[in-house]
N, C-alpha and C. Protein backbone atom coordinates (compact mmCIF):
# COMPACT_ATOMS: atom_id res chain seq x y z
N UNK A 1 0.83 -1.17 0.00
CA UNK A 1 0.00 0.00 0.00
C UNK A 1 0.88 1.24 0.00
N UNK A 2 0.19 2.31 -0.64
CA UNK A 2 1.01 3.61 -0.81
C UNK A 2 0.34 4.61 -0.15
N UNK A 3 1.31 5.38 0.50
CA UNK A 3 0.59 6.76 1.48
C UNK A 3 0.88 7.80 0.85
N UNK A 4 -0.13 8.29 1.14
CA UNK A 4 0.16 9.99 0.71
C UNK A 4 0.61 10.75 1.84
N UNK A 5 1.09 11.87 2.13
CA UNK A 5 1.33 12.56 2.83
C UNK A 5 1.25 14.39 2.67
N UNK A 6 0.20 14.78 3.39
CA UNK A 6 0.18 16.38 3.33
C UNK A 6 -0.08 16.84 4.77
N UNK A 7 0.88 16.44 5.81
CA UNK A 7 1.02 17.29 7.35
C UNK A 7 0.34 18.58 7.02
N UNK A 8 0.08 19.66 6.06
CA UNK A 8 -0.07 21.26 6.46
C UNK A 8 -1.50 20.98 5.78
N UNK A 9 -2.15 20.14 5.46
CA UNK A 9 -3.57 19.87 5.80
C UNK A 9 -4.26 19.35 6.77
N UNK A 10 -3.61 19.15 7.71
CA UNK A 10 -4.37 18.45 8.95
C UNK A 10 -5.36 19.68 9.92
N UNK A 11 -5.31 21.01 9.74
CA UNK A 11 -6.41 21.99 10.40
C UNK A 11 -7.46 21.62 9.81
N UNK A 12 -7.11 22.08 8.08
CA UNK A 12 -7.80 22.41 7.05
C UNK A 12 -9.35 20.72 7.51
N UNK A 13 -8.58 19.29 7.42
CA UNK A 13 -9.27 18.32 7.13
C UNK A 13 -9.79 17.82 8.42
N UNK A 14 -9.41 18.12 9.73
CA UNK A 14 -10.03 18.17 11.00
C UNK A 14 -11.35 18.95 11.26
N UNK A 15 -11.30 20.50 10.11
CA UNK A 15 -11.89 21.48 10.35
C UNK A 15 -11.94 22.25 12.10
N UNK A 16 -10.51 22.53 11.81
CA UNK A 16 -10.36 23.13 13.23
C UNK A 16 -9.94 24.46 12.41
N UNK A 17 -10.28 25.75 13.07
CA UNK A 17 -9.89 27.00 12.87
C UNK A 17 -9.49 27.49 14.47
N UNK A 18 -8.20 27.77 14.11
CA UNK A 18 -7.35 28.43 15.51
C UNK A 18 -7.36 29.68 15.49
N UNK A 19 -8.02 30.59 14.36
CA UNK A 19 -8.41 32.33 14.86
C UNK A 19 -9.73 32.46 13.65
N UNK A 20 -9.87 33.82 15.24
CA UNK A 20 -11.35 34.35 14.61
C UNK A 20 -11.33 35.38 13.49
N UNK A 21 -12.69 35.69 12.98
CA UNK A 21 -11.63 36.88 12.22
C UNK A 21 -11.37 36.57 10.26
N UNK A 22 -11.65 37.32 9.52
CA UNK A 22 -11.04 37.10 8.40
C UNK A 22 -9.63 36.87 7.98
N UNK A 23 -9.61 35.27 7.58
CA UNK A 23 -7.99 34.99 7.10
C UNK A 23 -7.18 35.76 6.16
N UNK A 24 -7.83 36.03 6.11
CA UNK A 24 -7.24 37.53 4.52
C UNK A 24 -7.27 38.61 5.04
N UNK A 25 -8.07 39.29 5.85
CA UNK A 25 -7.63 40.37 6.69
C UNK A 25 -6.50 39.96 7.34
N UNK A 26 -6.56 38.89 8.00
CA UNK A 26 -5.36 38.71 8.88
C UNK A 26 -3.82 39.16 8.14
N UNK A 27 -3.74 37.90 7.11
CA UNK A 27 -2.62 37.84 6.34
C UNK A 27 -2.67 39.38 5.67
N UNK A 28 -2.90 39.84 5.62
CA UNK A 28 -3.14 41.07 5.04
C UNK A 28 -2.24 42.17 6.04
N UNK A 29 -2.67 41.79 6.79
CA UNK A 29 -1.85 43.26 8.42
C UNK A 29 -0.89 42.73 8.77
N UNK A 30 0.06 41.23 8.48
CA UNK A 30 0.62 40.74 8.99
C UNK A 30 2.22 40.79 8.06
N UNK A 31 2.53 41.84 7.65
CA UNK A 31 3.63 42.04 6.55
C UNK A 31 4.68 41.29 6.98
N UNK A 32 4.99 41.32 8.43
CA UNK A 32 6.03 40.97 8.88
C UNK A 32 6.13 39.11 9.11
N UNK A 33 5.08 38.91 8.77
CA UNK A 33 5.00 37.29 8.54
C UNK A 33 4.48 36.81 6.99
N UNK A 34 5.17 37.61 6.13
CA UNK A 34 5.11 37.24 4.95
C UNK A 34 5.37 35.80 4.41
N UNK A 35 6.66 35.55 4.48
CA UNK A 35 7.45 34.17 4.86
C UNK A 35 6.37 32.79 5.25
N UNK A 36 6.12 33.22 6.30
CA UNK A 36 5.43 32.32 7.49
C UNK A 36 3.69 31.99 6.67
N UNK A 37 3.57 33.39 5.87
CA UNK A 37 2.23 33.44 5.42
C UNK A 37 1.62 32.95 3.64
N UNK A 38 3.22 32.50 3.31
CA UNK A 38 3.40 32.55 1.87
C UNK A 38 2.89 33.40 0.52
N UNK A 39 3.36 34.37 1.46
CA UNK A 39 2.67 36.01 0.66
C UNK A 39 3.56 35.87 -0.05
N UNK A 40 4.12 35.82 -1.25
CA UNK A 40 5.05 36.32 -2.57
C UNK A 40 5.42 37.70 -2.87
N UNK A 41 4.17 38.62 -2.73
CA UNK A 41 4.19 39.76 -3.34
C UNK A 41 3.11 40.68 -2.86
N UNK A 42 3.57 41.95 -2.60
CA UNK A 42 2.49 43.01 -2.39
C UNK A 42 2.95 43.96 -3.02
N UNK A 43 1.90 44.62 -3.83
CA UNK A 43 1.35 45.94 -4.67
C UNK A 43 0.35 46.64 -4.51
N UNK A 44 0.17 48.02 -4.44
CA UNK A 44 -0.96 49.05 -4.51
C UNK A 44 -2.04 48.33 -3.83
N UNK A 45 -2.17 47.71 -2.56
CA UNK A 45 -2.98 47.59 -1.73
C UNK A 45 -3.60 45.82 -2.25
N UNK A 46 -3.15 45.33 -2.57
CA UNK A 46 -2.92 43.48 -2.75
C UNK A 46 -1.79 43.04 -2.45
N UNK A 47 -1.82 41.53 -2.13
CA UNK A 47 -0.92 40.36 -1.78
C UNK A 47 -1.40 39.31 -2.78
N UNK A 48 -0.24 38.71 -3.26
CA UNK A 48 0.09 37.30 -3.85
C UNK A 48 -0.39 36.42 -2.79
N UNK A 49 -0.83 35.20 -2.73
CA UNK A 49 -0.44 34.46 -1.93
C UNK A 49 -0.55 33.36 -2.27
N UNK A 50 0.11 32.09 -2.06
CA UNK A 50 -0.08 30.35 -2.24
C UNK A 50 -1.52 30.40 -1.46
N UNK A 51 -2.42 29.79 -1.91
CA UNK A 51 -3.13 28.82 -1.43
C UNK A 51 -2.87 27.89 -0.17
N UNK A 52 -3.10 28.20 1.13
CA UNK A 52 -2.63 26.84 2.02
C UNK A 52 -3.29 25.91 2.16
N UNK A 53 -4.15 25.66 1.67
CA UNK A 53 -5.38 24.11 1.15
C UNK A 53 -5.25 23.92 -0.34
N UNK A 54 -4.31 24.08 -1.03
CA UNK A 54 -4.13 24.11 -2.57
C UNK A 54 -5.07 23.27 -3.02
N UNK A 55 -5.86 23.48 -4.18
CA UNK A 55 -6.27 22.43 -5.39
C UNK A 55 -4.94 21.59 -6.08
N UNK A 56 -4.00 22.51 -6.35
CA UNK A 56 -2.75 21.46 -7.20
C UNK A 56 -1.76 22.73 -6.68
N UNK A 57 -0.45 22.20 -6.71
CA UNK A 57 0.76 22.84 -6.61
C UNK A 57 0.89 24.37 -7.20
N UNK A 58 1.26 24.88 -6.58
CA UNK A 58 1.19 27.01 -6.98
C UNK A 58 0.06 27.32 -7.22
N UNK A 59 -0.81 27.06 -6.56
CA UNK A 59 -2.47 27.49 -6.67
C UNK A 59 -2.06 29.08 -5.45
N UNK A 60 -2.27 29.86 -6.29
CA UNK A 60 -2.26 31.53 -5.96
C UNK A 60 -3.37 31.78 -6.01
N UNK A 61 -3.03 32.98 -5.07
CA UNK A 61 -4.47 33.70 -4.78
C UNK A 61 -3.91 35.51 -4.86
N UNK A 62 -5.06 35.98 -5.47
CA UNK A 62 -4.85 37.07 -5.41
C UNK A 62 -5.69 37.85 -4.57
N UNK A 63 -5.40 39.26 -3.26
CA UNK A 63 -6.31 39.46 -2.51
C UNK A 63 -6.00 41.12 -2.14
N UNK A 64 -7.68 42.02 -2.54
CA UNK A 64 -6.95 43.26 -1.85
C UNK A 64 -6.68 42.79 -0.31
N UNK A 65 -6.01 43.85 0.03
CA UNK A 65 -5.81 44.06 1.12
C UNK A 65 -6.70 44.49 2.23
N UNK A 66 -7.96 45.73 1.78
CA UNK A 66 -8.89 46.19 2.02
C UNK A 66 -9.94 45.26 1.81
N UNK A 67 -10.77 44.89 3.06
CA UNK A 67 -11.86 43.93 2.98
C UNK A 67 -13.01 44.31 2.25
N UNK A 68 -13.02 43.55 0.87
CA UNK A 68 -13.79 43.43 -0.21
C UNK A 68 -14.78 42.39 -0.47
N UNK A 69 -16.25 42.46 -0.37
CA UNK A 69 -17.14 41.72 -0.46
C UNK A 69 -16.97 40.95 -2.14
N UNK A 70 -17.21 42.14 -3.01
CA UNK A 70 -16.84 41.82 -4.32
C UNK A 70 -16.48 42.02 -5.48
N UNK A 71 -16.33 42.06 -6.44
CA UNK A 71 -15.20 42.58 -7.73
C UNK A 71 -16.00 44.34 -7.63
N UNK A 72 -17.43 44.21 -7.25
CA UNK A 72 -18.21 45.55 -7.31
C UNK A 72 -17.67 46.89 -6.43
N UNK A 73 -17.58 46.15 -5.48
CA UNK A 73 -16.59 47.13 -3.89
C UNK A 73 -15.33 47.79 -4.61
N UNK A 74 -14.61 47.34 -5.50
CA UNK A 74 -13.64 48.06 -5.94
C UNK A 74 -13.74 48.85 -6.88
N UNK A 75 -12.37 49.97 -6.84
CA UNK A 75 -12.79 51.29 -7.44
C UNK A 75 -11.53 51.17 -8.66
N UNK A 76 -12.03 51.50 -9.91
CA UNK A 76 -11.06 51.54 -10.90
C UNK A 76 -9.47 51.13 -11.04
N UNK A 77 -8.78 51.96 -9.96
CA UNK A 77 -7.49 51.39 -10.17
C UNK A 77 -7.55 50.36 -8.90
N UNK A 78 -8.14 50.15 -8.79
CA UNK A 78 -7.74 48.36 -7.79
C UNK A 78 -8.15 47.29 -8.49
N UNK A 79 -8.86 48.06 -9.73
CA UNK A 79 -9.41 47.00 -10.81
C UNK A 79 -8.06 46.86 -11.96
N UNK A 80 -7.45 47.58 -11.91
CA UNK A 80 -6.40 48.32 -12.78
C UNK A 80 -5.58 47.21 -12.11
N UNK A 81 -4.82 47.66 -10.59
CA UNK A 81 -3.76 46.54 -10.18
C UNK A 81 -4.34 45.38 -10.09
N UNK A 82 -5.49 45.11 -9.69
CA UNK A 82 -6.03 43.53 -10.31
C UNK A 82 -5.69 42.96 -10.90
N UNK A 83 -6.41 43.39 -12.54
CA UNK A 83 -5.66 42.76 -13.38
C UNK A 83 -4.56 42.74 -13.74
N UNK A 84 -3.49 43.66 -13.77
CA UNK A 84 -1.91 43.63 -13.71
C UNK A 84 -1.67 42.50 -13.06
N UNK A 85 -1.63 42.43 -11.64
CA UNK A 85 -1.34 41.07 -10.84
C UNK A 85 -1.84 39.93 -11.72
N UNK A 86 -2.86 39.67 -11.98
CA UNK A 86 -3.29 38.15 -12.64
C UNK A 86 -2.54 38.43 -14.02
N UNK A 87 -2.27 38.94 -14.59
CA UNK A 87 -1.12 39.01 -15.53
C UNK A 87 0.47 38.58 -14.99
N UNK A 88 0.77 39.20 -14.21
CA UNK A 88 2.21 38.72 -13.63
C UNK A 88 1.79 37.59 -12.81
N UNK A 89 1.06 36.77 -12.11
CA UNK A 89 0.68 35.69 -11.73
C UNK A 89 0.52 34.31 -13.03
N UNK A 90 0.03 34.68 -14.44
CA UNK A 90 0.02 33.68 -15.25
C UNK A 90 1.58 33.91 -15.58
N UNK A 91 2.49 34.71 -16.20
CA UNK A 91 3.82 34.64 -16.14
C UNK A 91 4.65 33.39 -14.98
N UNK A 92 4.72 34.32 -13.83
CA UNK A 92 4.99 33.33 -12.88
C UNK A 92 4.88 32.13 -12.91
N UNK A 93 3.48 31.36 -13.09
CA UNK A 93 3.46 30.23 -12.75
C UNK A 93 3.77 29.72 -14.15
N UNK A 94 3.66 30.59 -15.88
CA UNK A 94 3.99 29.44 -16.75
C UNK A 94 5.87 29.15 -16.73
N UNK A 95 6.38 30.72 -16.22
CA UNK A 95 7.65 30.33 -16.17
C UNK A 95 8.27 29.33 -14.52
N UNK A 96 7.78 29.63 -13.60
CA UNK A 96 7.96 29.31 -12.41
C UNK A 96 7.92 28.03 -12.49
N UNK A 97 6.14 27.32 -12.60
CA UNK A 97 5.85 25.74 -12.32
C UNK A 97 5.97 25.34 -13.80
N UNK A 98 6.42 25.96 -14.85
CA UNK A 98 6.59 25.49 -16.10
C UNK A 98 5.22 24.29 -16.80
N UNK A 99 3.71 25.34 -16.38
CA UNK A 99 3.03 24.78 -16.80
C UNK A 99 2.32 24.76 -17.75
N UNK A 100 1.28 23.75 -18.19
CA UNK A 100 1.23 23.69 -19.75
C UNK A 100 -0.48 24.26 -19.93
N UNK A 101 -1.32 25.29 -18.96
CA UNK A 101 -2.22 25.80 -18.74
C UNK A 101 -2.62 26.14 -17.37
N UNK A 102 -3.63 27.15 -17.39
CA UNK A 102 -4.43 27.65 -16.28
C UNK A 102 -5.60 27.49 -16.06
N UNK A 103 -6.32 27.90 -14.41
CA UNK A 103 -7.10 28.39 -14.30
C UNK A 103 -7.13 29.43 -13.36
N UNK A 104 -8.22 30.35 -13.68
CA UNK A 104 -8.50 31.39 -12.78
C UNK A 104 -10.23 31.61 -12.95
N UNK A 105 -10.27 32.12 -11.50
CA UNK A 105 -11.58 32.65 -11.14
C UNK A 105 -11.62 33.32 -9.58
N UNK A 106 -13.05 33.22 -9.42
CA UNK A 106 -13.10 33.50 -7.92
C UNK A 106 -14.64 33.01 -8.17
N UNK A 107 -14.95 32.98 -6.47
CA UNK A 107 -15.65 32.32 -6.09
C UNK A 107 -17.05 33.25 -5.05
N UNK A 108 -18.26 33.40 -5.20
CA UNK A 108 -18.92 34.21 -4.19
C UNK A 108 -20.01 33.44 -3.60
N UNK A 109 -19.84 33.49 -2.05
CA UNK A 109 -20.70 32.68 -1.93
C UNK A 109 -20.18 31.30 -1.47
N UNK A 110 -20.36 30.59 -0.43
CA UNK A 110 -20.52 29.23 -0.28
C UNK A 110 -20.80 28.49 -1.11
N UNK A 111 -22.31 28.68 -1.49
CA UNK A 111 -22.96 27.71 -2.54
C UNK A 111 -22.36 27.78 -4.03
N UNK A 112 -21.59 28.86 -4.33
CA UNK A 112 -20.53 28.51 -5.23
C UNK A 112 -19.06 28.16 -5.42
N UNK A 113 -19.31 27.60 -4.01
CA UNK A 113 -17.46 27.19 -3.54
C UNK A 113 -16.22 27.70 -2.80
N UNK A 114 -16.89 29.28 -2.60
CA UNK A 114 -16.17 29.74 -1.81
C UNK A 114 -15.71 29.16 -0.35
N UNK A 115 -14.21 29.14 -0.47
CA UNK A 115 -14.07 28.48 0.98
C UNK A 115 -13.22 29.58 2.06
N UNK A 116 -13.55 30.79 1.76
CA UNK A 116 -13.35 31.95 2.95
C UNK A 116 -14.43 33.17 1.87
N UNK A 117 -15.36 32.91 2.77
CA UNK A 117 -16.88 34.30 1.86
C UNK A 117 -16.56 35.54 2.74
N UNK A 118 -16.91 36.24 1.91
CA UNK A 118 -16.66 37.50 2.31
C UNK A 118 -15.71 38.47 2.09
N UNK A 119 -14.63 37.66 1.60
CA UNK A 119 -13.34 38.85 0.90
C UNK A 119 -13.06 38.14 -0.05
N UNK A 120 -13.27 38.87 -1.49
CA UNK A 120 -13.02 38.73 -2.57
C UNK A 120 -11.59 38.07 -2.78
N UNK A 121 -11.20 37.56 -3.59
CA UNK A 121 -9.87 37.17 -3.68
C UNK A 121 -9.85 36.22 -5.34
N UNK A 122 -8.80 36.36 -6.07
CA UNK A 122 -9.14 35.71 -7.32
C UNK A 122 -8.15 34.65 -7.03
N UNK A 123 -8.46 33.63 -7.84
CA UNK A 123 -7.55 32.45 -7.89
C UNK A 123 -7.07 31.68 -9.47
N UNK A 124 -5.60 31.23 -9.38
CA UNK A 124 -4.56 31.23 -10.29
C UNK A 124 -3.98 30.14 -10.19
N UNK A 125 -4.58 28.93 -11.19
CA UNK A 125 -4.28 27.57 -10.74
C UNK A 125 -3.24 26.78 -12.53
N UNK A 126 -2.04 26.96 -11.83
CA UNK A 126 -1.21 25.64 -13.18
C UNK A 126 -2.33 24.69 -13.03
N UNK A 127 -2.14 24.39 -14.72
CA UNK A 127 -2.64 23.03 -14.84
C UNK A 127 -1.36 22.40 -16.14
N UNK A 128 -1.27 21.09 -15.59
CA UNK A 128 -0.79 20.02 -16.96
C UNK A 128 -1.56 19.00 -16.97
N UNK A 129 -1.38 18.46 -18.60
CA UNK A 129 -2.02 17.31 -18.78
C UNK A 129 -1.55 16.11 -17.78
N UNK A 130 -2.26 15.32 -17.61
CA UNK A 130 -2.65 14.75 -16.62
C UNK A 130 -2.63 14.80 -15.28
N UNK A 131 -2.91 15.86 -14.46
CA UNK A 131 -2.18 15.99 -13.54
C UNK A 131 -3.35 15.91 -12.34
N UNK A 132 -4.80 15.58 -13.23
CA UNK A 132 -5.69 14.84 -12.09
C UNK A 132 -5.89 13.20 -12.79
N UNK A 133 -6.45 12.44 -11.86
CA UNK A 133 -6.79 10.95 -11.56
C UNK A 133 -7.87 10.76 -10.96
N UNK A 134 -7.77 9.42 -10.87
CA UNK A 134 -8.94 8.45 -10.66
C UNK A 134 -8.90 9.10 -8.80
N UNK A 135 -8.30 9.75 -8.08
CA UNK A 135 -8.01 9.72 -6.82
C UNK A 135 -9.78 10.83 -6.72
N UNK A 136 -9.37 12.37 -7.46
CA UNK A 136 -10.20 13.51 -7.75
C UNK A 136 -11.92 12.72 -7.80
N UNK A 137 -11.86 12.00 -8.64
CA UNK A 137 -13.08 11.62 -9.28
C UNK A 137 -14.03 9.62 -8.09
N UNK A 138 -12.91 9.36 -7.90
CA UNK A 138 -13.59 8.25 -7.46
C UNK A 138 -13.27 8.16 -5.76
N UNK A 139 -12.07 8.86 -5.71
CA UNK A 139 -12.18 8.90 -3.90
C UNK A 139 -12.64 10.61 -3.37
N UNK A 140 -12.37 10.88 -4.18
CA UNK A 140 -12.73 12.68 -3.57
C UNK A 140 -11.98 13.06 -2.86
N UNK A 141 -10.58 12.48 -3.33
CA UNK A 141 -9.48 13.39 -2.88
C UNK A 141 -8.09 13.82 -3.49
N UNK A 142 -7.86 15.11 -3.59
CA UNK A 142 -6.99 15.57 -4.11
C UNK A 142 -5.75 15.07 -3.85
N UNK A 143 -4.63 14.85 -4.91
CA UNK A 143 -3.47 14.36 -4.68
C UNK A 143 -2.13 15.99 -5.03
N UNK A 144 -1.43 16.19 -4.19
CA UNK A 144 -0.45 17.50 -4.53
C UNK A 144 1.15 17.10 -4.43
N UNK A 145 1.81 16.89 -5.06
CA UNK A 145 2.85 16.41 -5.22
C UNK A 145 3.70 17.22 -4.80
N UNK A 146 3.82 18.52 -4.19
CA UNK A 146 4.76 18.95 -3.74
C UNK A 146 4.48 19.94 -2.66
N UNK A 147 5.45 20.33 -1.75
CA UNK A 147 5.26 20.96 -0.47
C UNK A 147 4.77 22.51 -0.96
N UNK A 148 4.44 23.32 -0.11
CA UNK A 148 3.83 25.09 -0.24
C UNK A 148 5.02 25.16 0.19
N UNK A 149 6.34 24.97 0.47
CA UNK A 149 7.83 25.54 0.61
C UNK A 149 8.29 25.05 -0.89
N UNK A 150 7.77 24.44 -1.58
CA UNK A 150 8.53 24.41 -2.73
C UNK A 150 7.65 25.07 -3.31
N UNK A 151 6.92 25.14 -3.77
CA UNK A 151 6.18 25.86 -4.76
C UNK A 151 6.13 27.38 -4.52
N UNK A 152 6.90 27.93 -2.96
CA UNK A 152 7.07 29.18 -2.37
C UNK A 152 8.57 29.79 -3.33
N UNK A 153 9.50 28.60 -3.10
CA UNK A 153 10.98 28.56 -3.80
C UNK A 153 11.09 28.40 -5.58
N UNK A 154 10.28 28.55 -5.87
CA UNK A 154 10.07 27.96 -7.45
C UNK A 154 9.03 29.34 -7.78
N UNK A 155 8.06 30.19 -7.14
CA UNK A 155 7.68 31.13 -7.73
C UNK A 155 8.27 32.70 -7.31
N UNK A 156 9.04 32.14 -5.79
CA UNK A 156 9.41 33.56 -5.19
C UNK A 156 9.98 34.73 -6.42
N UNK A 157 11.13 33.81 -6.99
CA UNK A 157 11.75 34.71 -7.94
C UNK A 157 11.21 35.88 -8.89
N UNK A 158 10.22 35.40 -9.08
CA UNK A 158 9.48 36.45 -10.21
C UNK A 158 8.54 37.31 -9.57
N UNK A 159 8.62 37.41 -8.44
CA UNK A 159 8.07 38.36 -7.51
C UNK A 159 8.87 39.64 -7.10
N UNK A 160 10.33 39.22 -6.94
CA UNK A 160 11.07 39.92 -6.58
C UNK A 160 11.90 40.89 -7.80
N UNK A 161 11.12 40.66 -9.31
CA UNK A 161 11.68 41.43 -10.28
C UNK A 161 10.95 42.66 -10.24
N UNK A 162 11.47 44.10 -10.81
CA UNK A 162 10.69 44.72 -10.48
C UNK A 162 9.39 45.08 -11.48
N UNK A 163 8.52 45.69 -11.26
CA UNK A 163 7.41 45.79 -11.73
C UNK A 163 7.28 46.24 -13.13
N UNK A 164 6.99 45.52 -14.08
CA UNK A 164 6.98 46.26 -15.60
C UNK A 164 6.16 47.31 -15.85
């Protein structure tokens, strides 16, 4: 028999939450735990961030900073650095995780999947061919082949260039 192993899902799959409070506000005020928070990048009032319940490996998130219900709450140029970011976010990950497609969206709402409602945030997912299975579809569970410290070390770089 073969094990999987993902230790930095065990809150997430217990469903234990150790603070109150919006997680994105949090990570948001918390500059000084960037590192700790796998923030990549902050601009004009957003953060980069990994995903810490990833769908697949370098699953980013993009998030103002300012608690945003939804794409509507924002005012022109946060729509402006928005999309800039999800532009340097598909870069990143095709040069970073050297992948062979994307996805992006966001999510409003519970009943459409949101799994933190209430602050907007877009999401920026590599995809390669084959890189789901029979695991996704017949056990209902995701398989991620690599740690959020590697996929932190493999996109940091293109964060730290400066802004085109």
């Amino acid at each position: 028999m073969k094990h999987l192993a993902a230790p930095w899902r065990s809150a997430y799959v217990t469903g234990s939450q150790p603070e109150n409070g919006c997680v994105l506000c949090r990570i948001g005020s918390e500059r000084r735990k960037d590192r700790e928070n796998y923030v990549l990048h902050r601009e004009s009032g957003f953060f980069v961030v990994l995903n810490r319940y990833p769908y697949i490996n370098g699953h980013l998130m993009i998030v103002p900073v300012r608690h945003a219900e939804d794409l509507s709450r924002l005012d022109g140029s946060e729509l402006d650095t928005l999309i800039r970011l999800v532009v340097r976010c598909e870069k990143a990950l095709a040069e970073g995780m050297s992948c062979m497609g994307m996805n992006g969206g966001w999510n409003l709402g519970g009943c459409a999947g949101a799994g933190i409602e209430g602050h907007i945030h877009i999401h920026m997912l590599p995809r390669w061919s084959g890189d789901t299975n029979f695991m996704t579809t017949a056990a209902e569970t995701r398989v991620v082949s690599a740690s959020l410290e590697n996929s932190y070390s493999r996109l940091e770089p293109f964060f730290n260039l400066e802004v085109d």
